[in-house]
Protein backbone atom coordinates (compact mmCIF):
# COMPACT_ATOMS: atom_id res chain seq x y z
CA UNK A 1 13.42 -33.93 -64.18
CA UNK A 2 13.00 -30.14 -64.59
CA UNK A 3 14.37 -28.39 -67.84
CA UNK A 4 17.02 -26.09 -67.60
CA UNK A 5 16.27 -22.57 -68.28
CA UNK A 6 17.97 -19.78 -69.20
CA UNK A 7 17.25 -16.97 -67.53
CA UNK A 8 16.14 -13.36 -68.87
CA UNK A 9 18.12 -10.72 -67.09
CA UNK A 10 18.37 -12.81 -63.37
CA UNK A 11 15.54 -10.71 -62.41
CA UNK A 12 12.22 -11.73 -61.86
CA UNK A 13 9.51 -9.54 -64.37
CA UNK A 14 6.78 -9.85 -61.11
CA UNK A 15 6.53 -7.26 -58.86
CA UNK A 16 7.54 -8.05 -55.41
CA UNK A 17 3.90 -7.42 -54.15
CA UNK A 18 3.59 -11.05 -55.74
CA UNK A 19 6.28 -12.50 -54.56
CA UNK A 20 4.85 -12.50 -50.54
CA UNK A 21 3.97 -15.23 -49.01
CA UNK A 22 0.66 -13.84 -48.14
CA UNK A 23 -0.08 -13.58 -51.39
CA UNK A 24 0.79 -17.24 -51.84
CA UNK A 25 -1.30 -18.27 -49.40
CA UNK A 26 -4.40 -16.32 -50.62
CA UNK A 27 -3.73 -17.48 -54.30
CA UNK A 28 -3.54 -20.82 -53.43
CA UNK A 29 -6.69 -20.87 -51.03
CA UNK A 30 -8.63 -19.43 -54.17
CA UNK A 31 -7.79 -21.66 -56.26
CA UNK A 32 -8.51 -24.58 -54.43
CA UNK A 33 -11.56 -23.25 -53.32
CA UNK A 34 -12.12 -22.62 -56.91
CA UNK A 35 -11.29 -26.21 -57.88
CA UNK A 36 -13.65 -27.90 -55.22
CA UNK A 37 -16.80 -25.53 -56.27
CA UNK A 38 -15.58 -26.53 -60.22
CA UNK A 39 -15.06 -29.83 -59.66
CA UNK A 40 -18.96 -30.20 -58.26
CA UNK A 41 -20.44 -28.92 -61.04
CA UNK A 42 -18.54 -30.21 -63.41
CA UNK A 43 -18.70 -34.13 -62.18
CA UNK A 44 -22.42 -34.51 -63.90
CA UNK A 45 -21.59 -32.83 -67.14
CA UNK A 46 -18.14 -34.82 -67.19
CA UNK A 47 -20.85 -38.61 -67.25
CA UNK A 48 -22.79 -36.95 -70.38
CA UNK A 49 -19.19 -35.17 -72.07
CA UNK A 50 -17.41 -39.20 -71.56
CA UNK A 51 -20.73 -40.56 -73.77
CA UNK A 52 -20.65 -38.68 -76.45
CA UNK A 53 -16.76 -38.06 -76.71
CA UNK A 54 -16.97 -42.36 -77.04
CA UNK A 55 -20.05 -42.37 -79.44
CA UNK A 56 -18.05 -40.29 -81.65
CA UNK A 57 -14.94 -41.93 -81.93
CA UNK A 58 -13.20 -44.76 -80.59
CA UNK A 59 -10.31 -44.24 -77.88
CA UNK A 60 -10.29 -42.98 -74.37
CA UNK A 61 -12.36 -39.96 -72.66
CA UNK A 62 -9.06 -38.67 -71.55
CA UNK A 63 -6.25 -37.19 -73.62
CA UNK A 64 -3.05 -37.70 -71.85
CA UNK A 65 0.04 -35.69 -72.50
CA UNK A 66 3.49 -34.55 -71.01
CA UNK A 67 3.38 -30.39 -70.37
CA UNK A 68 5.71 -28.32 -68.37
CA UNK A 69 5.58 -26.30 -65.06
CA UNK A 70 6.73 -24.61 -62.65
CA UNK A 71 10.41 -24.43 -63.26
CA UNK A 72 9.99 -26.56 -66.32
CA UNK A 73 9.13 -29.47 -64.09
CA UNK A 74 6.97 -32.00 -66.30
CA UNK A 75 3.62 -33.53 -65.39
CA UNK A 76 1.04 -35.31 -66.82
CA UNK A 77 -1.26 -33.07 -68.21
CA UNK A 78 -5.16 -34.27 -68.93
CA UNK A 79 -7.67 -32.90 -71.20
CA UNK A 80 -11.45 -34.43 -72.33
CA UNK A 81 -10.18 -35.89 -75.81
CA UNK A 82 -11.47 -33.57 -78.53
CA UNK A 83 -9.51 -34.95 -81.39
CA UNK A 84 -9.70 -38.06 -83.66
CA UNK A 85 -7.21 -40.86 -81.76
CA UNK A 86 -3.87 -40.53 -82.56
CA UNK A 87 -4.01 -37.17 -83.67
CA UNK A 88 -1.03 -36.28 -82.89
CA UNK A 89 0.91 -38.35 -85.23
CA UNK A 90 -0.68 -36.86 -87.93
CA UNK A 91 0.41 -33.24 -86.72
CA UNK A 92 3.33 -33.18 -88.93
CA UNK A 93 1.25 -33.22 -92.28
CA UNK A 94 -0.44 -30.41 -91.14
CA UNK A 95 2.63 -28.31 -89.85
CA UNK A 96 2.18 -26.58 -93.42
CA UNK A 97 -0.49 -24.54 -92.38
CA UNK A 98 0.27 -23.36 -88.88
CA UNK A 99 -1.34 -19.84 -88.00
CA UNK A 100 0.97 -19.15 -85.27
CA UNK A 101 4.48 -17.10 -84.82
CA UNK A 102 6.87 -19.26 -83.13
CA UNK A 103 6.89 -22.37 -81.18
CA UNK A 104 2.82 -22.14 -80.80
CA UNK A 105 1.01 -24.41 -83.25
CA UNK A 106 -2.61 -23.65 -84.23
CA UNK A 107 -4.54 -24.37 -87.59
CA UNK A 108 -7.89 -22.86 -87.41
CA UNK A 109 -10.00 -25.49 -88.86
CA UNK A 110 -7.65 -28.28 -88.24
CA UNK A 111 -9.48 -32.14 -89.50
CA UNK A 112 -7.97 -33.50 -86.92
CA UNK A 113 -10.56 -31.97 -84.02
CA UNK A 114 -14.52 -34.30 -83.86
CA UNK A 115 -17.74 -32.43 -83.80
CA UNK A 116 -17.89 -33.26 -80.48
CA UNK A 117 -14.45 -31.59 -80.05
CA UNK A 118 -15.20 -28.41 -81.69
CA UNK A 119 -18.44 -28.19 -78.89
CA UNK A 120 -15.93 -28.70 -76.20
CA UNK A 121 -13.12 -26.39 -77.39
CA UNK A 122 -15.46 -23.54 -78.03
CA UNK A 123 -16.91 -23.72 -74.42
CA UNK A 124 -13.52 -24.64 -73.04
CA UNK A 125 -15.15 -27.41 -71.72
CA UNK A 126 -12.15 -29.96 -72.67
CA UNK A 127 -9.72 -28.29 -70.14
CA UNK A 128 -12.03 -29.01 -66.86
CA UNK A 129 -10.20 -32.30 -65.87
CA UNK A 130 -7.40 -29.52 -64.92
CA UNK A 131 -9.31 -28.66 -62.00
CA UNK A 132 -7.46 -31.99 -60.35
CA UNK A 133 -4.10 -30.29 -61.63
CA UNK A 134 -5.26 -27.18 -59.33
CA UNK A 135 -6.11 -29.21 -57.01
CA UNK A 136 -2.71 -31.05 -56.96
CA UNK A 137 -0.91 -28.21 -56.87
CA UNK A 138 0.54 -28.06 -60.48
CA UNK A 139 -1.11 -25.54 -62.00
CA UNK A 140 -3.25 -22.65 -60.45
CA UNK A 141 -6.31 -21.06 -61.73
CA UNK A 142 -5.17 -17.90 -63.78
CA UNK A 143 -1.70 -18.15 -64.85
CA UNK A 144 0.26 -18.62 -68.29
CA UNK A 145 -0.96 -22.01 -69.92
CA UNK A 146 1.94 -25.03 -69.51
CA UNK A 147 3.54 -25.71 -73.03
CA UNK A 148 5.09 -28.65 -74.50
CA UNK A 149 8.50 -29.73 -74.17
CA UNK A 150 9.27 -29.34 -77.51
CA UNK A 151 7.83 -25.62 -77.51
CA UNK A 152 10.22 -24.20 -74.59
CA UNK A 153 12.97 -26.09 -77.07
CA UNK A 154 11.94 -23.46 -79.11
CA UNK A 155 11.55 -20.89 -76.93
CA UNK A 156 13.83 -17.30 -77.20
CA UNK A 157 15.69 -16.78 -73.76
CA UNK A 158 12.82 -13.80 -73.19
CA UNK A 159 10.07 -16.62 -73.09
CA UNK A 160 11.60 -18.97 -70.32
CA UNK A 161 10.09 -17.02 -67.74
CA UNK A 162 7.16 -17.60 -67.87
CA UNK A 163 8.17 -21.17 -66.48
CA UNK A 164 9.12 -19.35 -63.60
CA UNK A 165 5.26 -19.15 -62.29
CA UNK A 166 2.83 -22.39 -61.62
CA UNK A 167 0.74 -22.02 -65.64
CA UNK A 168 -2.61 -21.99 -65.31
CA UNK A 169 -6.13 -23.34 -66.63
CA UNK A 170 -6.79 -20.25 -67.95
CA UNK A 171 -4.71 -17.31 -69.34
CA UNK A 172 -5.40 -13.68 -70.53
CA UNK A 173 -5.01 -15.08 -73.90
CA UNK A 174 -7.67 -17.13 -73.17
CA UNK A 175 -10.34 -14.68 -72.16
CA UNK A 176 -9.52 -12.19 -74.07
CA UNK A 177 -10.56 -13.30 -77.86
CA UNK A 178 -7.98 -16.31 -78.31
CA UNK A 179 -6.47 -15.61 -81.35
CA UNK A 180 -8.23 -13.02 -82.74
């Protein structure tokens, strides 16, 4: 069931260039382009990642985890696990030292993430498996990343639209120095 969102203004912020429906049909033929040629190379490294993510530390390959949409519609949302297993119960000790403004938490050396992790999430190797996400139509390729439910809870009226695009794998945040 999608979330209901406020909206900022009634206006959409992108420019109507964006809004055509070639445009739709070229983004969407690049990305799954993109996802196909991704998905190749990625299959081998994925056997080797799956090893070592298990010789590390017990629990699955796979972190599983409920993110929102387009239109705040949620989907399951898969990562390669980089964390210790149930890390996420154990956010709540840490909420002490968040870095972040708002409803984004980040702690820059946070326990919770295995060696193995910190290889993947420096490489952003952990967020391949959402190349089937692209593929399915969920996300796209370049777009703002989904959040959690409990983030757009959070969220000022201002930040809601952002649900009003597919997110993406990656972001401009992303590629341009994180959070530096």
């Amino acid at each position: 069931m999608p979330v209901a969102l406020p909206r900022c203004g009634g206006t959409s912020l992108l420019p109507p260039a964006v809004n055509s429906r070639v445009h739709h049909v070229a983004k969407r033929t690049m990305d799954v382009l993109g996802a196909l040629v991704g998905l190749v190379l990625c299959a081998p490294l994925w056997a080797v990642l799956a090893i070592l993510i298990k010789l590390e530390s017990p629990g699955p390959v796979l972190f599983c985890q409920t993110r929102l949409g387009e239109n705040g519609r949620p989907f399951r949302f898969y990562k390669l696990r980089s964390m210790y297993l149930d890390a996420e119960k154990s956010r709540r000790v840490l909420e002490n030292l968040n870095e972040m403004d708002g409803p984004v938490f980040k702690v820059r050396d946070d326990p919770r993430i295995t060696r193995m992790g910190r290889f993947l999430r420096r490489y952003s190797l952990d967020e391949t498996p959402q190349l089937f996400h692209v593929l399915l139509g969920q996300m796209t390729l370049v777009g703002p990343r989904p959040p959690l439910p409990e983030e757009v809870t959070l969220y000022e009226p201002w930040q809601t639209e952002r649900l009003s695009v597919r997110p993406g794998l990656t972001c401009i945040w992303q590629i341009s120095g994180r959070n530096e």
